[in-house]
C-alpha atoms as a PDB file:
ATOM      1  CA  UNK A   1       0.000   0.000   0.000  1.00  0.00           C
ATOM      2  CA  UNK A   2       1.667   3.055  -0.873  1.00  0.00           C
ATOM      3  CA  UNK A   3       0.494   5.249   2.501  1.00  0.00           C
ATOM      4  CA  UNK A   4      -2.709   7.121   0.725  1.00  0.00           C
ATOM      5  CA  UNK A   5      -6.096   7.007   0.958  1.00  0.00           C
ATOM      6  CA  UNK A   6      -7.451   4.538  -2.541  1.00  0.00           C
ATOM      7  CA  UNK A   7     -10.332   6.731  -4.367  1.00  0.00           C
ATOM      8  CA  UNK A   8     -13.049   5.165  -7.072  1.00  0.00           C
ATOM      9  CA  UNK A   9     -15.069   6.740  -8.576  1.00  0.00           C
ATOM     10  CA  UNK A  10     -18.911   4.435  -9.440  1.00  0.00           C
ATOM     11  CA  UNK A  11     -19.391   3.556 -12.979  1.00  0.00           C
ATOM     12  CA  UNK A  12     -22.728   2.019 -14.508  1.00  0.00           C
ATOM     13  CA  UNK A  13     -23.719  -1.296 -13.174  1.00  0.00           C
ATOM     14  CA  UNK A  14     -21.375  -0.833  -9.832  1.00  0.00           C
ATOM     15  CA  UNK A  15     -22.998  -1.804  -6.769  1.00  0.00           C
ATOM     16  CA  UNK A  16     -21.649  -1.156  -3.246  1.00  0.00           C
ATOM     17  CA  UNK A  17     -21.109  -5.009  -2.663  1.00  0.00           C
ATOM     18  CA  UNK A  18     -19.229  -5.852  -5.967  1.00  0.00           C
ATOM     19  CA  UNK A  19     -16.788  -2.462  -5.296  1.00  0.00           C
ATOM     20  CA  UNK A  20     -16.181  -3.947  -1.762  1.00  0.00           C
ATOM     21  CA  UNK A  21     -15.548  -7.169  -3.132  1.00  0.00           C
ATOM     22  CA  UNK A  22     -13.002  -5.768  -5.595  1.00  0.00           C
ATOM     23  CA  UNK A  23     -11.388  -3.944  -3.004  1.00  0.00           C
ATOM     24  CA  UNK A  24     -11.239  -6.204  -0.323  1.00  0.00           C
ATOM     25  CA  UNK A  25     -12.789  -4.538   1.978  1.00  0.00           C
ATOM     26  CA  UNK A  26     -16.517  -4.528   3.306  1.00  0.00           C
ATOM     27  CA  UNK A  27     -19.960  -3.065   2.296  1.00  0.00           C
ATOM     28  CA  UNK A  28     -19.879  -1.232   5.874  1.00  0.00           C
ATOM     29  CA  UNK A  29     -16.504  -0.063   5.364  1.00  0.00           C
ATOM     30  CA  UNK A  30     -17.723   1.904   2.772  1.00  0.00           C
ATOM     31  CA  UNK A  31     -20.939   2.964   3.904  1.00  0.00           C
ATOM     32  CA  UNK A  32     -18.794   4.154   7.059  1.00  0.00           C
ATOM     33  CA  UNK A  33     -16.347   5.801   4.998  1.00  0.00           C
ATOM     34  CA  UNK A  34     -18.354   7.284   2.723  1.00  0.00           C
ATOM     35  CA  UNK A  35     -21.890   8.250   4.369  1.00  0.00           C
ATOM     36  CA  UNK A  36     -23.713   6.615   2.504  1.00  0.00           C
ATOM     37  CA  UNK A  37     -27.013   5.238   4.585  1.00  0.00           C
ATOM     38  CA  UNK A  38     -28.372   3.290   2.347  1.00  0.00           C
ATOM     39  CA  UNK A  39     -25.895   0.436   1.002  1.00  0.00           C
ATOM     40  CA  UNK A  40     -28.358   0.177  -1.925  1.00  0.00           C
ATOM     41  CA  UNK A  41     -27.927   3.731  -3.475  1.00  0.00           C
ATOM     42  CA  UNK A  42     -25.156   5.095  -5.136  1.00  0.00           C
ATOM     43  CA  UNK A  43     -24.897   7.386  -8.284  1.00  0.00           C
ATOM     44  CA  UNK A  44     -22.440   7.285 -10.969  1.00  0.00           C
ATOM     45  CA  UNK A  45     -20.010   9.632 -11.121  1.00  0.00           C
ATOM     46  CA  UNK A  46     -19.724   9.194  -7.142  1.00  0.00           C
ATOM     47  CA  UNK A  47     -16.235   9.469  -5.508  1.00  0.00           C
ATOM     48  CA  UNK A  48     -15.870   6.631  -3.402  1.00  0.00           C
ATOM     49  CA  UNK A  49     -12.933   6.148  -0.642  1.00  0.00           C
ATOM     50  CA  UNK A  50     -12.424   2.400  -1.021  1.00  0.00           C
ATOM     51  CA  UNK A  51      -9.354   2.149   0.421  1.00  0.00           C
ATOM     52  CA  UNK A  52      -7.614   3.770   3.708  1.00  0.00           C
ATOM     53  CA  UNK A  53      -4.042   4.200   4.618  1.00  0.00           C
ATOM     54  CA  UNK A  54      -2.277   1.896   6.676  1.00  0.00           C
ATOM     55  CA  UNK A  55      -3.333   3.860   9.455  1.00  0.00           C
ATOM     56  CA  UNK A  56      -7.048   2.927   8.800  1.00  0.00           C
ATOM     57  CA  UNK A  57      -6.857  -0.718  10.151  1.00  0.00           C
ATOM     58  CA  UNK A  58      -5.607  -1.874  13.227  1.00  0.00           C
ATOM     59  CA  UNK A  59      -1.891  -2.463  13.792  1.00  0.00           C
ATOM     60  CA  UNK A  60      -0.957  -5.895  14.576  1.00  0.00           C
ATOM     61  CA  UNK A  61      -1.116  -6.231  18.516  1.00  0.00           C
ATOM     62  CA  UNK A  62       0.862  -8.890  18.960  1.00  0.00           C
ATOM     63  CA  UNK A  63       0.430 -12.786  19.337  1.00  0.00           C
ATOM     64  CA  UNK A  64       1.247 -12.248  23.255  1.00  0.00           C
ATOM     65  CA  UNK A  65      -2.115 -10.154  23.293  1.00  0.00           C
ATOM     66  CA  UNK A  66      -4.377 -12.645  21.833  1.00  0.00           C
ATOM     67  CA  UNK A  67      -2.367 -15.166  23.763  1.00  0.00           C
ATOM     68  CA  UNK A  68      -3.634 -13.390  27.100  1.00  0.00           C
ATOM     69  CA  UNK A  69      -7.269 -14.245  25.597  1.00  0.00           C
ATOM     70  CA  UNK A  70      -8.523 -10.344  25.306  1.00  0.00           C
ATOM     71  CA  UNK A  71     -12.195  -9.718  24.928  1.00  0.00           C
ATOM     72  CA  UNK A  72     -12.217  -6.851  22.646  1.00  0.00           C
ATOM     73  CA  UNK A  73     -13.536  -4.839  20.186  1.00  0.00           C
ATOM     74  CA  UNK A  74     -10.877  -5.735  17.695  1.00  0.00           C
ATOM     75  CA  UNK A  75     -11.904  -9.478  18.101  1.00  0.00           C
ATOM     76  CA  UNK A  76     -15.299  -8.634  16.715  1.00  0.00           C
ATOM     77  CA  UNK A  77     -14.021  -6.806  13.663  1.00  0.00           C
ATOM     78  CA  UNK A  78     -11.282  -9.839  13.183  1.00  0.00           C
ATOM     79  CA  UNK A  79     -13.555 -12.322  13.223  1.00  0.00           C
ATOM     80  CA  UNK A  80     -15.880 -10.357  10.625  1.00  0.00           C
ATOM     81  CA  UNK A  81     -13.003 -10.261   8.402  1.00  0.00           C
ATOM     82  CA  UNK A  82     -12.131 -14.199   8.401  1.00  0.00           C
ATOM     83  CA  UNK A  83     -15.595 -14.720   7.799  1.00  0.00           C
ATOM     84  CA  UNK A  84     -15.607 -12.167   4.886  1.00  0.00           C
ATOM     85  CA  UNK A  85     -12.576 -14.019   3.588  1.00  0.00           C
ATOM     86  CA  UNK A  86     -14.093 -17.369   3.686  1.00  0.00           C
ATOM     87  CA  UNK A  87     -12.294 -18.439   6.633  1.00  0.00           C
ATOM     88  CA  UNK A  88     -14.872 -19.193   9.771  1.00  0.00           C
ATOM     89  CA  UNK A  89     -15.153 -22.270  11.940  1.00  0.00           C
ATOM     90  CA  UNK A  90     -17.226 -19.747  13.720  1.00  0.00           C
ATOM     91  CA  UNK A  91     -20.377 -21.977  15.853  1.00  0.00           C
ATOM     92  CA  UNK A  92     -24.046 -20.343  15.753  1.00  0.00           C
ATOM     93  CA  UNK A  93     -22.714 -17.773  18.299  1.00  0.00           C
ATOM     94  CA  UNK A  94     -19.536 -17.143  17.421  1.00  0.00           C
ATOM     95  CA  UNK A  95     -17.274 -14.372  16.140  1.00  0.00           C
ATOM     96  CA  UNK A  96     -17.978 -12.779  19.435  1.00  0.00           C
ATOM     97  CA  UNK A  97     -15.793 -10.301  20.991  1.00  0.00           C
ATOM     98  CA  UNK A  98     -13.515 -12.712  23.602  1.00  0.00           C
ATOM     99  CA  UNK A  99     -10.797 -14.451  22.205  1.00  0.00           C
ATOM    100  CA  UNK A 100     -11.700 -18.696  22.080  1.00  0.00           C
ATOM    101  CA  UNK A 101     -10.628 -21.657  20.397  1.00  0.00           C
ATOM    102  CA  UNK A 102     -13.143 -21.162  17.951  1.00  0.00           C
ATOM    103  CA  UNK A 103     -11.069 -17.459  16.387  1.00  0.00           C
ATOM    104  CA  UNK A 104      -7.993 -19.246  16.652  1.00  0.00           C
ATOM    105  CA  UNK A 105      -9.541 -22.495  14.238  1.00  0.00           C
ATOM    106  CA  UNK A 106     -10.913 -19.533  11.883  1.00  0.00           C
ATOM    107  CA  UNK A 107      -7.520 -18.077  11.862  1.00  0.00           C
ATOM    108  CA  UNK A 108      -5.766 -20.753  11.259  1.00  0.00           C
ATOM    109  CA  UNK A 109      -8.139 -21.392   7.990  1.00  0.00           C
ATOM    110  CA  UNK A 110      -6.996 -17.960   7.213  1.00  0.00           C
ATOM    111  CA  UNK A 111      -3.758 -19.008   7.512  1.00  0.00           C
ATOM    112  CA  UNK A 112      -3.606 -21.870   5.613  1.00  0.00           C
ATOM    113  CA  UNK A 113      -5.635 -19.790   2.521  1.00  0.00           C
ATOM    114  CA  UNK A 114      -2.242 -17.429   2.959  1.00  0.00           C
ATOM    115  CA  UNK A 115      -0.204 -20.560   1.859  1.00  0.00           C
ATOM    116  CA  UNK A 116       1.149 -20.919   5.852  1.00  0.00           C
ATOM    117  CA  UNK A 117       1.570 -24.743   6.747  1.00  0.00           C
ATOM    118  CA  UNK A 118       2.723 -26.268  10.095  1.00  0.00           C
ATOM    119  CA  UNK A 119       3.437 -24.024  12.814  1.00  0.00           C
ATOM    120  CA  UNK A 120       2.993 -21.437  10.928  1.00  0.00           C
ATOM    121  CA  UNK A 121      -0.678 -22.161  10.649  1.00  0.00           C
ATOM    122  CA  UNK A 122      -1.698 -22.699  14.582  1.00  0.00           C
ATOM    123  CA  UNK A 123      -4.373 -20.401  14.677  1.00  0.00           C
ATOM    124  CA  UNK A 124      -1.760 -17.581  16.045  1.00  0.00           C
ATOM    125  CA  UNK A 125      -1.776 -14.513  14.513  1.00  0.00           C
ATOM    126  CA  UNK A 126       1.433 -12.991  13.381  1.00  0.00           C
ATOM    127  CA  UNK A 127       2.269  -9.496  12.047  1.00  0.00           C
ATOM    128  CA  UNK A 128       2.531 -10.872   8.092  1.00  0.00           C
ATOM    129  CA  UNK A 129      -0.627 -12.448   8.224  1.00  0.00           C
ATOM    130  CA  UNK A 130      -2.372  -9.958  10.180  1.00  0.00           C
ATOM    131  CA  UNK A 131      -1.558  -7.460   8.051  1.00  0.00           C
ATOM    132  CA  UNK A 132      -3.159  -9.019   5.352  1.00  0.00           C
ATOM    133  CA  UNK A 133      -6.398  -9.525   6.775  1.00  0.00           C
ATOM    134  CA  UNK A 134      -6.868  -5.744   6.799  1.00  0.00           C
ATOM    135  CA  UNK A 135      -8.821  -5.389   9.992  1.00  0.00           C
ATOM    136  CA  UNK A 136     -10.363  -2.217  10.125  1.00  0.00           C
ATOM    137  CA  UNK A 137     -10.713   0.130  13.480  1.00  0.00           C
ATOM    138  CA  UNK A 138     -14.172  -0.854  15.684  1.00  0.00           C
ATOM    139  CA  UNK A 139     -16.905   2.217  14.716  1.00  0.00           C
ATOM    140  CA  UNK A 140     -18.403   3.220  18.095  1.00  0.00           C
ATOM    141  CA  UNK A 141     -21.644   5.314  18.212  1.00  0.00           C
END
């Protein structure tokens, strides 16, 4: 990522979900981002943020901190993200905010979809992989 906010602007046909498919990010992400209350309507022509600077999704926080089984925020918005990506071995009620077996099987799915193998794919975030999962900050309010 070169540091900058990513612009689009809507052509005919776009919809909200297929630009935050292409962008790898989500349809709330952009809604957020953007204003735009209803996920349904926007105009051609529109100038969309699609992408934010690295500073727009949370830094890796370390494997010790998930390791100390946080209930947090960031959990939520992680678990989001593996399930956006494919990656959940989420139960009925899962992809909650604590930290449980259950986010460390979805990310080590994620994992293994990175190409990781081994030890490399216990469920343990680290900074490389983390980074790629692009989670973005919690929206309070």
């Amino acid at each position: 990522m070169n540091g900058e906010d990513t612009f689009y602007v809507v052509k005919t046909g776009d919809t909200l979900f297929k630009i935050a498919t292409h962008f790898h990010v989500t349809v709330e992400q952009l809604q957020a981002w953007n204003n735009i209350p209803d996920p349904d309507h926007i105009e051609v022509g529109q100038r969309l943020l699609v992408a934010k600077s690295p500073s727009g999704f949370i830094p890796f926080p370390g494997t010790d901190w998930f390791k100390s089984e946080p209930n947090s925020p960031i959990i939520g918005m992680m678990a989001v993200r593996l399930i956006e990506e494919g990656c959940s071995a989420y139960g009925p009620n899962g992809g909650q905010t604590q930290w449980d077996a259950e986010h460390r099987n979805s990310y080590s799915l994620w994992q293994i979809k990175l190409g990781f193998i081994g030890a490399d794919a216990d469920g343990w975030p680290g900074k490389k992989s983390w980074e790629k999962l692009r989670v973005p900050f919690p929206h309070f309010g």
